[in-house]
N, C-alpha and C. Protein backbone atom coordinates (compact mmCIF):
# COMPACT_ATOMS: atom_id res chain seq x y z
N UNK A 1 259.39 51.21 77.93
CA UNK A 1 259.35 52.50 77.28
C UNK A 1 258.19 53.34 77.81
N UNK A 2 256.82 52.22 77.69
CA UNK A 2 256.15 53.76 78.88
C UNK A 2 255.82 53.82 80.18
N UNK A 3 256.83 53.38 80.71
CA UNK A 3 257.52 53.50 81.87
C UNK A 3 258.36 55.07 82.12
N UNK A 4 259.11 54.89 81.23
CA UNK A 4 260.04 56.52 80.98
C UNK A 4 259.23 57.31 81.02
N UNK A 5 258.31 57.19 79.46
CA UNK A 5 257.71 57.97 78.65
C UNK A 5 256.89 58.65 80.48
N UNK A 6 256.47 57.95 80.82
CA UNK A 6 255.52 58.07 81.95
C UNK A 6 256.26 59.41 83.23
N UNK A 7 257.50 58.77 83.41
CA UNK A 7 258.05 59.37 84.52
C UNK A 7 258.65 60.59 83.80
N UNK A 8 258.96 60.81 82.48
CA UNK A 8 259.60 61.79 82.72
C UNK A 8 257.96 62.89 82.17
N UNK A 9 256.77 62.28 81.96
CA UNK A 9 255.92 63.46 82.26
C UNK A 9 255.73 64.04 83.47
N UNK A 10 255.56 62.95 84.46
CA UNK A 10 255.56 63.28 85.88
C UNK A 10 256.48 64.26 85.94
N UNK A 11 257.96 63.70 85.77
CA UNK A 11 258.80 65.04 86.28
C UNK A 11 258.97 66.33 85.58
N UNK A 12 257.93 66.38 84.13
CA UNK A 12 257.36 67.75 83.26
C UNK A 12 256.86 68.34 84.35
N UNK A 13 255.35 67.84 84.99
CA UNK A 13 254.17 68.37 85.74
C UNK A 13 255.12 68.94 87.58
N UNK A 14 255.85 68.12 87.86
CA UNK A 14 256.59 68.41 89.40
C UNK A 14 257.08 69.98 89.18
N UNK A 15 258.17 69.91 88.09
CA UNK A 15 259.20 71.07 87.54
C UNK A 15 258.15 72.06 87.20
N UNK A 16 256.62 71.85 86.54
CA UNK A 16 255.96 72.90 86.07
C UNK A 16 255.20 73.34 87.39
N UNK A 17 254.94 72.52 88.27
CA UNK A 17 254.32 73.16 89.37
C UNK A 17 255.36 73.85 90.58
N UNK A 18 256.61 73.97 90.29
CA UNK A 18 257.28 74.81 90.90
C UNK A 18 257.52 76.26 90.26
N UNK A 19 257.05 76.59 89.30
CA UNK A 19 257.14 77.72 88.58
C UNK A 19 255.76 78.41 88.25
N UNK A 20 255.71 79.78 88.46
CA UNK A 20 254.54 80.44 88.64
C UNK A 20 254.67 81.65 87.40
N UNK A 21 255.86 81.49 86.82
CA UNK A 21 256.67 83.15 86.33
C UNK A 21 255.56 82.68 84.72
N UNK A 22 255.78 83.80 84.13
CA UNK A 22 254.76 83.79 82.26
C UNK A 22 255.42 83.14 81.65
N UNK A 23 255.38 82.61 80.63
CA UNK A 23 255.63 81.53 79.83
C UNK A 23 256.79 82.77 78.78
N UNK A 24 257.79 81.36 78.75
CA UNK A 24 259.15 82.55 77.89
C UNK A 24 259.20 81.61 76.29
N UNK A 25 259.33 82.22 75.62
CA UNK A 25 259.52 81.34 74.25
C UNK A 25 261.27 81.95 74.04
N UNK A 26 261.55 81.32 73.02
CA UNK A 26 263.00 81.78 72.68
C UNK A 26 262.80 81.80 71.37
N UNK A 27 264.18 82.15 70.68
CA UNK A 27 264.05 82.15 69.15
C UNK A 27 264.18 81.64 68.61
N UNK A 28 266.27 80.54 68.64
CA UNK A 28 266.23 79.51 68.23
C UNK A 28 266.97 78.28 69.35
N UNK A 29 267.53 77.43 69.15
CA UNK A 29 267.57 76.57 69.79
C UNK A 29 268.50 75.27 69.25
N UNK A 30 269.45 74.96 69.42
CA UNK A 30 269.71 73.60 68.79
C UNK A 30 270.35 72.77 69.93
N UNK A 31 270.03 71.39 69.39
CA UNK A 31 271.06 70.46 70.51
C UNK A 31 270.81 69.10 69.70
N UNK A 32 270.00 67.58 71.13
CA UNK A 32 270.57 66.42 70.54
C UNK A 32 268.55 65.77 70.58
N UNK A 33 268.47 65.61 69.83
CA UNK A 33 267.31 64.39 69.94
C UNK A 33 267.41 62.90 69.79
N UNK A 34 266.54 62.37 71.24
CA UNK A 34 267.34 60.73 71.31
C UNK A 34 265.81 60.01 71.21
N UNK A 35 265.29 59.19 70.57
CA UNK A 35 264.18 58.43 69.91
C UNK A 35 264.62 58.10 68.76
N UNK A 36 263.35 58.76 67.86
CA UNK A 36 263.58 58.54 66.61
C UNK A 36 263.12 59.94 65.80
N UNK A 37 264.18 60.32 65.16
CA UNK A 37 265.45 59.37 64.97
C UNK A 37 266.69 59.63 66.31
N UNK A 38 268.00 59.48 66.24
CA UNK A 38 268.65 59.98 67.06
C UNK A 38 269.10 61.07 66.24
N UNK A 39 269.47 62.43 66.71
CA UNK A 39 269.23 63.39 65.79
C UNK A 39 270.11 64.67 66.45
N UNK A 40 270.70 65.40 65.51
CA UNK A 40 270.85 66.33 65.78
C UNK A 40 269.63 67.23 65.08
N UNK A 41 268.87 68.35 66.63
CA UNK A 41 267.78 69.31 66.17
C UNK A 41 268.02 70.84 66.62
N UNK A 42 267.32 71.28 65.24
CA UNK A 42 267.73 73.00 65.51
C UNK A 42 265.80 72.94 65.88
N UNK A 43 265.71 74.04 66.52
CA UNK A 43 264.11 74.61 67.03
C UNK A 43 264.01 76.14 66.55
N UNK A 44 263.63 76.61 65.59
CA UNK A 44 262.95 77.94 65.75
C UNK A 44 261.79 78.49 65.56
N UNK A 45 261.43 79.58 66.55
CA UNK A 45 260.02 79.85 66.46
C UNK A 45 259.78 80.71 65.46
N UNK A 46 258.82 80.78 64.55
CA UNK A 46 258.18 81.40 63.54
C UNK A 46 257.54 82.54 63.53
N UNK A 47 256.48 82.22 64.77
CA UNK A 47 255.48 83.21 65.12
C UNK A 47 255.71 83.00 66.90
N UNK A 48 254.51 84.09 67.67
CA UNK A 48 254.93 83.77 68.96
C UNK A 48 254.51 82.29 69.58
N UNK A 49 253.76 81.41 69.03
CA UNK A 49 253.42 80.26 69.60
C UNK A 49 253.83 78.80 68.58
N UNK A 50 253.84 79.22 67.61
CA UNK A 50 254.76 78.22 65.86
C UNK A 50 256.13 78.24 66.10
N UNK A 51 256.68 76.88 65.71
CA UNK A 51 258.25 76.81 65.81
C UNK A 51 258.26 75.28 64.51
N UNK A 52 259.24 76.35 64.10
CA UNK A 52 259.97 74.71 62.63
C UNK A 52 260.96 74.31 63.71
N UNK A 53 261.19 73.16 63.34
CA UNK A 53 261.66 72.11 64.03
C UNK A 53 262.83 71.29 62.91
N UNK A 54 264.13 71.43 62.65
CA UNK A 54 264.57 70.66 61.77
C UNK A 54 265.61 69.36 62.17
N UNK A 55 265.70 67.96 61.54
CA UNK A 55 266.59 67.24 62.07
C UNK A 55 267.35 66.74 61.50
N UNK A 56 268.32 65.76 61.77
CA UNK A 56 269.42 64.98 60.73
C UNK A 56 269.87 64.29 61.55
N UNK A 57 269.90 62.85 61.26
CA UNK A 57 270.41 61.84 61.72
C UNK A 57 270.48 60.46 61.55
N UNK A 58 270.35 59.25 62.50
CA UNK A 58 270.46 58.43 62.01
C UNK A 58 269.27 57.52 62.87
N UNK A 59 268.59 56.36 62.00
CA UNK A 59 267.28 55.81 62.21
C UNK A 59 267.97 54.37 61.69
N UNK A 60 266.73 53.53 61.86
CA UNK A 60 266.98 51.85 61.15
C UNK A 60 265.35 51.73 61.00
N UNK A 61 265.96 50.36 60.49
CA UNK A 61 264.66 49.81 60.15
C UNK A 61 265.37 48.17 60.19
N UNK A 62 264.34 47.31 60.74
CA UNK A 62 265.18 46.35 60.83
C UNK A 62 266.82 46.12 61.07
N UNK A 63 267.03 45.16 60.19
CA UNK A 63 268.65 45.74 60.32
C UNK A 63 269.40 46.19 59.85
N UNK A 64 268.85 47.57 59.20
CA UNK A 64 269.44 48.19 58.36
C UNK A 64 269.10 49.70 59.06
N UNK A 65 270.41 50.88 58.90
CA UNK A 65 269.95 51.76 58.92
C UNK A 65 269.95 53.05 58.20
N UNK A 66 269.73 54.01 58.27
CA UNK A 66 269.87 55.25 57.41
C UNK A 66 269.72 56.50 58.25
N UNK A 67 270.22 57.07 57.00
CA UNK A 67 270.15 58.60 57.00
C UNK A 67 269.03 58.83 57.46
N UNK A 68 268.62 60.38 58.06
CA UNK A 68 266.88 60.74 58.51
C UNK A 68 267.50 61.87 58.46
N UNK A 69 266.78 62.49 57.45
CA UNK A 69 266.47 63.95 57.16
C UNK A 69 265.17 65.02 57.39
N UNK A 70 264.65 65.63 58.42
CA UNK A 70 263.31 66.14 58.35
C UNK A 70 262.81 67.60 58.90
N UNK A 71 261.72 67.43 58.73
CA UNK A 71 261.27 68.73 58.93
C UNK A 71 259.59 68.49 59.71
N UNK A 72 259.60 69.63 60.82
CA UNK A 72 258.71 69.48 61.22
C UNK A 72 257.66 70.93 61.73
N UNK A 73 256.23 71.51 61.61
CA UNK A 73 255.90 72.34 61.99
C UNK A 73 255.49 71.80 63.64
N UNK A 74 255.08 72.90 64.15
CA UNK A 74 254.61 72.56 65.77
C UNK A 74 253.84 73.88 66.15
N UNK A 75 253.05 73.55 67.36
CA UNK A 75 251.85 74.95 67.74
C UNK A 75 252.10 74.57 68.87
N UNK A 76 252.44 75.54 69.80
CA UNK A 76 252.85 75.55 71.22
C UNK A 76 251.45 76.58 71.67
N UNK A 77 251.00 75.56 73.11
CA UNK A 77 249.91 75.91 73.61
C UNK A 77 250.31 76.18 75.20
N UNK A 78 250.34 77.26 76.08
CA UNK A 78 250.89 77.20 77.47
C UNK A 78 250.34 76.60 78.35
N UNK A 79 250.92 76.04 79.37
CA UNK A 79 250.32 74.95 80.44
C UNK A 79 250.13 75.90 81.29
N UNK A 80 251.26 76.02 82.32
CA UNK A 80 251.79 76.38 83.46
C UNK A 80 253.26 76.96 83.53
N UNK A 81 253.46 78.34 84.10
CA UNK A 81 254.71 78.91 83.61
C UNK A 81 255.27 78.80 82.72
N UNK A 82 256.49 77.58 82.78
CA UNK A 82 257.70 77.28 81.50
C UNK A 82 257.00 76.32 80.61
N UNK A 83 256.10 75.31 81.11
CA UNK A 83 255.48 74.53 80.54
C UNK A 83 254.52 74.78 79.23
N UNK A 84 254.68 74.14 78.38
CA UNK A 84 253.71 74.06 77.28
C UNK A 84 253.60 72.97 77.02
N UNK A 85 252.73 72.49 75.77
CA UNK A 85 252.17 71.49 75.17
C UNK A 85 252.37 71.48 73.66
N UNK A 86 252.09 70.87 72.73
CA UNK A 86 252.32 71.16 71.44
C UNK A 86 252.20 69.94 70.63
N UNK A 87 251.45 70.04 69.31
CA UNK A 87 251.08 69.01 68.38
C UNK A 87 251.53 69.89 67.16
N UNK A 88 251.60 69.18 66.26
CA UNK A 88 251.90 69.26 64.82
C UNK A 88 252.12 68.69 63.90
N UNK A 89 253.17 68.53 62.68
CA UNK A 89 253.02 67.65 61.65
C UNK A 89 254.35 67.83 61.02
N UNK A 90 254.84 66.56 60.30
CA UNK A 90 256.13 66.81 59.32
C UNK A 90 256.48 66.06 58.43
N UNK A 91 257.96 65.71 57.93
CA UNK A 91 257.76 65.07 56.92
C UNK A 91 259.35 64.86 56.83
N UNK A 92 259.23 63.58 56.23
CA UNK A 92 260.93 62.69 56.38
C UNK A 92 261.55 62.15 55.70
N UNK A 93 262.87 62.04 55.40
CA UNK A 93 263.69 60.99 54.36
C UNK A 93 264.64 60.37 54.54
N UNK A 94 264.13 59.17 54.64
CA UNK A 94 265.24 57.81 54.94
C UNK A 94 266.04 57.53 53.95
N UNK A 95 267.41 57.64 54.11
CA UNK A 95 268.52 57.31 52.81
C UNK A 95 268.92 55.83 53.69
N UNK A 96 268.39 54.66 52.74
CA UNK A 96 269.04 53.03 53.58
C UNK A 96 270.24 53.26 52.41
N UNK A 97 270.80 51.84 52.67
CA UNK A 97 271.72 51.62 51.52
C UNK A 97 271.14 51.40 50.05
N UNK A 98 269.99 50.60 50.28
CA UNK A 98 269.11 49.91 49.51
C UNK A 98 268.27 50.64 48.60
N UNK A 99 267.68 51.38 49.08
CA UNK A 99 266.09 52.64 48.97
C UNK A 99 266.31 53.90 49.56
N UNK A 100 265.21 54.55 49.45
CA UNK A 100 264.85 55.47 50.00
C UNK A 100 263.65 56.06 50.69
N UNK A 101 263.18 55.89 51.99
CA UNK A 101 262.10 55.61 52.75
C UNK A 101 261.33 57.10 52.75
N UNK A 102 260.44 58.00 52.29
CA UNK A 102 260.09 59.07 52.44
C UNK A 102 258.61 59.14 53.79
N UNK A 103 258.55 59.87 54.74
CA UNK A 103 257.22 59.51 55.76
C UNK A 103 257.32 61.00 56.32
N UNK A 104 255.78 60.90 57.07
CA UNK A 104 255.01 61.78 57.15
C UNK A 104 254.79 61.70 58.74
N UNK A 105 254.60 62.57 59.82
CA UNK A 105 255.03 62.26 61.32
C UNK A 105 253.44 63.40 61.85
N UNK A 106 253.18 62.82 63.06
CA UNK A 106 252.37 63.74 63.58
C UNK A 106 253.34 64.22 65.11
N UNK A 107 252.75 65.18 65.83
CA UNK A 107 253.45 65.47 67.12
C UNK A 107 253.00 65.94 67.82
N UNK A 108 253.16 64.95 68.78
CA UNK A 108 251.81 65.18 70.57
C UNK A 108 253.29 65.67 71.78
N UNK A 109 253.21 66.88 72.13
CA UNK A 109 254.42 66.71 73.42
C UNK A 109 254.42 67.98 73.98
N UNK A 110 255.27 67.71 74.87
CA UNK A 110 255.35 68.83 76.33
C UNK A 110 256.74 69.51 75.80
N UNK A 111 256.71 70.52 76.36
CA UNK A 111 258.25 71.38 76.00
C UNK A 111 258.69 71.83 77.64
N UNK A 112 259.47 72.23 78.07
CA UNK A 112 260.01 72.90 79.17
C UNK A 112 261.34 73.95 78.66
N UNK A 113 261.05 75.37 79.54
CA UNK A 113 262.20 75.62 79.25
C UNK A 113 262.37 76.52 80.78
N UNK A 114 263.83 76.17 81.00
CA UNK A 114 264.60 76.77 82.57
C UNK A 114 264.39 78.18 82.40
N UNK A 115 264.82 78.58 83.48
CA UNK A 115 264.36 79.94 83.43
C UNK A 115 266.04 80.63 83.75
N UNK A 116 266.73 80.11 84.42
CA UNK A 116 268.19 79.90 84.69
C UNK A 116 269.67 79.95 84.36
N UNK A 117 269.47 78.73 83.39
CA UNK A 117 270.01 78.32 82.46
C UNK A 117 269.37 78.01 81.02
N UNK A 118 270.07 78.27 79.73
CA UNK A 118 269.65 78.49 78.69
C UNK A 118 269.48 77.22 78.21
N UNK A 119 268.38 76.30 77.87
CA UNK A 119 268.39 74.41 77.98
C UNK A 119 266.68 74.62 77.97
N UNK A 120 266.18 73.91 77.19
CA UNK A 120 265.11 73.58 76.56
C UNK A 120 264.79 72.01 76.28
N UNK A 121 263.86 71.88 76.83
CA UNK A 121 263.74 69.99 76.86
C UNK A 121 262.64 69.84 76.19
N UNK A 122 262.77 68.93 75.28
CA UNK A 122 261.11 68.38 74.94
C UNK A 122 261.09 66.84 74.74
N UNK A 123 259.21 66.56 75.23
CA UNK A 123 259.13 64.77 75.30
C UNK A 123 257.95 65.10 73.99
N UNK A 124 258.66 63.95 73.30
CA UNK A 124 256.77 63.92 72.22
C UNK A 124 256.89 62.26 71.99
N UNK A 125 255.26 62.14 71.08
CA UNK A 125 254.93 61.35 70.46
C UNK A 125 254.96 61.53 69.00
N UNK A 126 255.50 60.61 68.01
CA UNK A 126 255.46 60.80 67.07
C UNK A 126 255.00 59.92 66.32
N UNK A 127 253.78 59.55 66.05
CA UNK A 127 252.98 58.71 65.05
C UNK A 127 253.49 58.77 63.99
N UNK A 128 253.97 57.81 62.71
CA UNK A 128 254.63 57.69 62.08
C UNK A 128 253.88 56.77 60.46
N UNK A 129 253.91 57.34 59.45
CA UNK A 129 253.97 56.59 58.47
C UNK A 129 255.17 56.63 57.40
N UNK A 130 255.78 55.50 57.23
CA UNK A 130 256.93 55.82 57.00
C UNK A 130 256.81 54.62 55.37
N UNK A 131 257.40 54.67 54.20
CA UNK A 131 257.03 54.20 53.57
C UNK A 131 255.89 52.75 52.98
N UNK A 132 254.77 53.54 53.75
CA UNK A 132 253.67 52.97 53.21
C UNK A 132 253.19 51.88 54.95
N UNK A 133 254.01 52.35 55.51
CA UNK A 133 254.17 51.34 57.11
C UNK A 133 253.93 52.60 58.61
N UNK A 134 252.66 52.05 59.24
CA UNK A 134 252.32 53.02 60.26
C UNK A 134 253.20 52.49 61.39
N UNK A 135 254.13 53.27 61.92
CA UNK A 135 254.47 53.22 63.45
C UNK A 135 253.72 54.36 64.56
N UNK A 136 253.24 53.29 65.62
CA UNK A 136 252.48 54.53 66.58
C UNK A 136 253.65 54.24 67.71
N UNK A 137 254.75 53.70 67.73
CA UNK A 137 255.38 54.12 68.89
C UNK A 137 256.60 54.09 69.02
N UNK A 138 256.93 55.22 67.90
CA UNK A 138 257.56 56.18 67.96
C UNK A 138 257.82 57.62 69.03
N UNK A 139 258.92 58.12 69.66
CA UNK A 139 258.92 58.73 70.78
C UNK A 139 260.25 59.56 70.59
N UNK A 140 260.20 60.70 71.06
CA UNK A 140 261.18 61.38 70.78
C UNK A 140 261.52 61.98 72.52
N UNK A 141 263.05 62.24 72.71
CA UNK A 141 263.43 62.64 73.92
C UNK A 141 264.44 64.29 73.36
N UNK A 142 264.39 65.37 73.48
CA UNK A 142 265.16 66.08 73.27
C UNK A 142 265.93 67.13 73.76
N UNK A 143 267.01 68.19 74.02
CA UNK A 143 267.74 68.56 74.86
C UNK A 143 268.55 69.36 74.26
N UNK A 144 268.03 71.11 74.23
CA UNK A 144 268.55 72.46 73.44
C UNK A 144 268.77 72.94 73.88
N UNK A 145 270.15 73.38 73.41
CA UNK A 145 270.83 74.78 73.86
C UNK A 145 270.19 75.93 73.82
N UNK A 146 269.72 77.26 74.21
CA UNK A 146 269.09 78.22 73.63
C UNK A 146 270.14 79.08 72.88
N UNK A 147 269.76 79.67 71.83
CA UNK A 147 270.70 80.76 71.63
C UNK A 147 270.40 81.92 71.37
N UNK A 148 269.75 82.52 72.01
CA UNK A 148 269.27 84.06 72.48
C UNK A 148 270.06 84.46 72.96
């Protein structure tokens, strides 16, 4: 895993050093997020550098899995052209069969967006406390449509 995690920053930094143009934000955004959870995510920005982040999908825990319902804020900081960076914070709800898991997420990651085609990628980290249980490696992969 940070093996990936690894290469696909590399290929963030390659793709960002071929682009020289100002940094474009969009408005909103939806598509598929593959980590955790696996997810369908909408992206919209708030302000010019803030974007809510919402998801729904499906997670486990052991061998059991659930529902994942969440919400997340984010602060986008510009790298290089399309490139940015971005940390933030959110908050989650696991429906198992059993319980109900409620947790709290932090968020370290890179965003890209084409200049081309309308497709928005983002890699993060998502530190995780999830009922009463810290996961630090947690990782999210994601992949938006724009819809501007």
């Amino acid at each position: 895993m940070k093996r990936i995690i690894l290469l696909l920053v590399l290929g963030f930094s390659v793709l960002a050093g071929s682009k020289l143009s100002a940094q474009s934000y969009f408005d909103h955004a939806i598509g598929a997020r593959l980590g955790y959870p696996i997810a369908v995510s909408y992206k919209k920005y708030i302000s010019d550098y803030g974007a809510i982040e919402l998801f729904a999908g499906q997670s486990s825990r052991r061998s059991e899995s659930a529902l994942t319902v969440g919400a997340a804020y984010q602060k986008h900081f510009p790298l290089s052209g399309d490139l940015d960076w971005y940390l933030g914070g959110g908050a989650s709800m696991n429906i198992f069969d059993s319980s109900i898991g409620i947790g709290i997420q932090g968020y370290l990651g890179l965003q890209y967006n084409f200049d081309d085609i309308p497709l928005n990628l983002t890699l993060d980290w998502i530190p995780s406390i999830v009922s009463g249980s810290f996961g630090g490696d947690y990782a999210g992969l994601s992949a938006r449509y724009i819809l501007d």
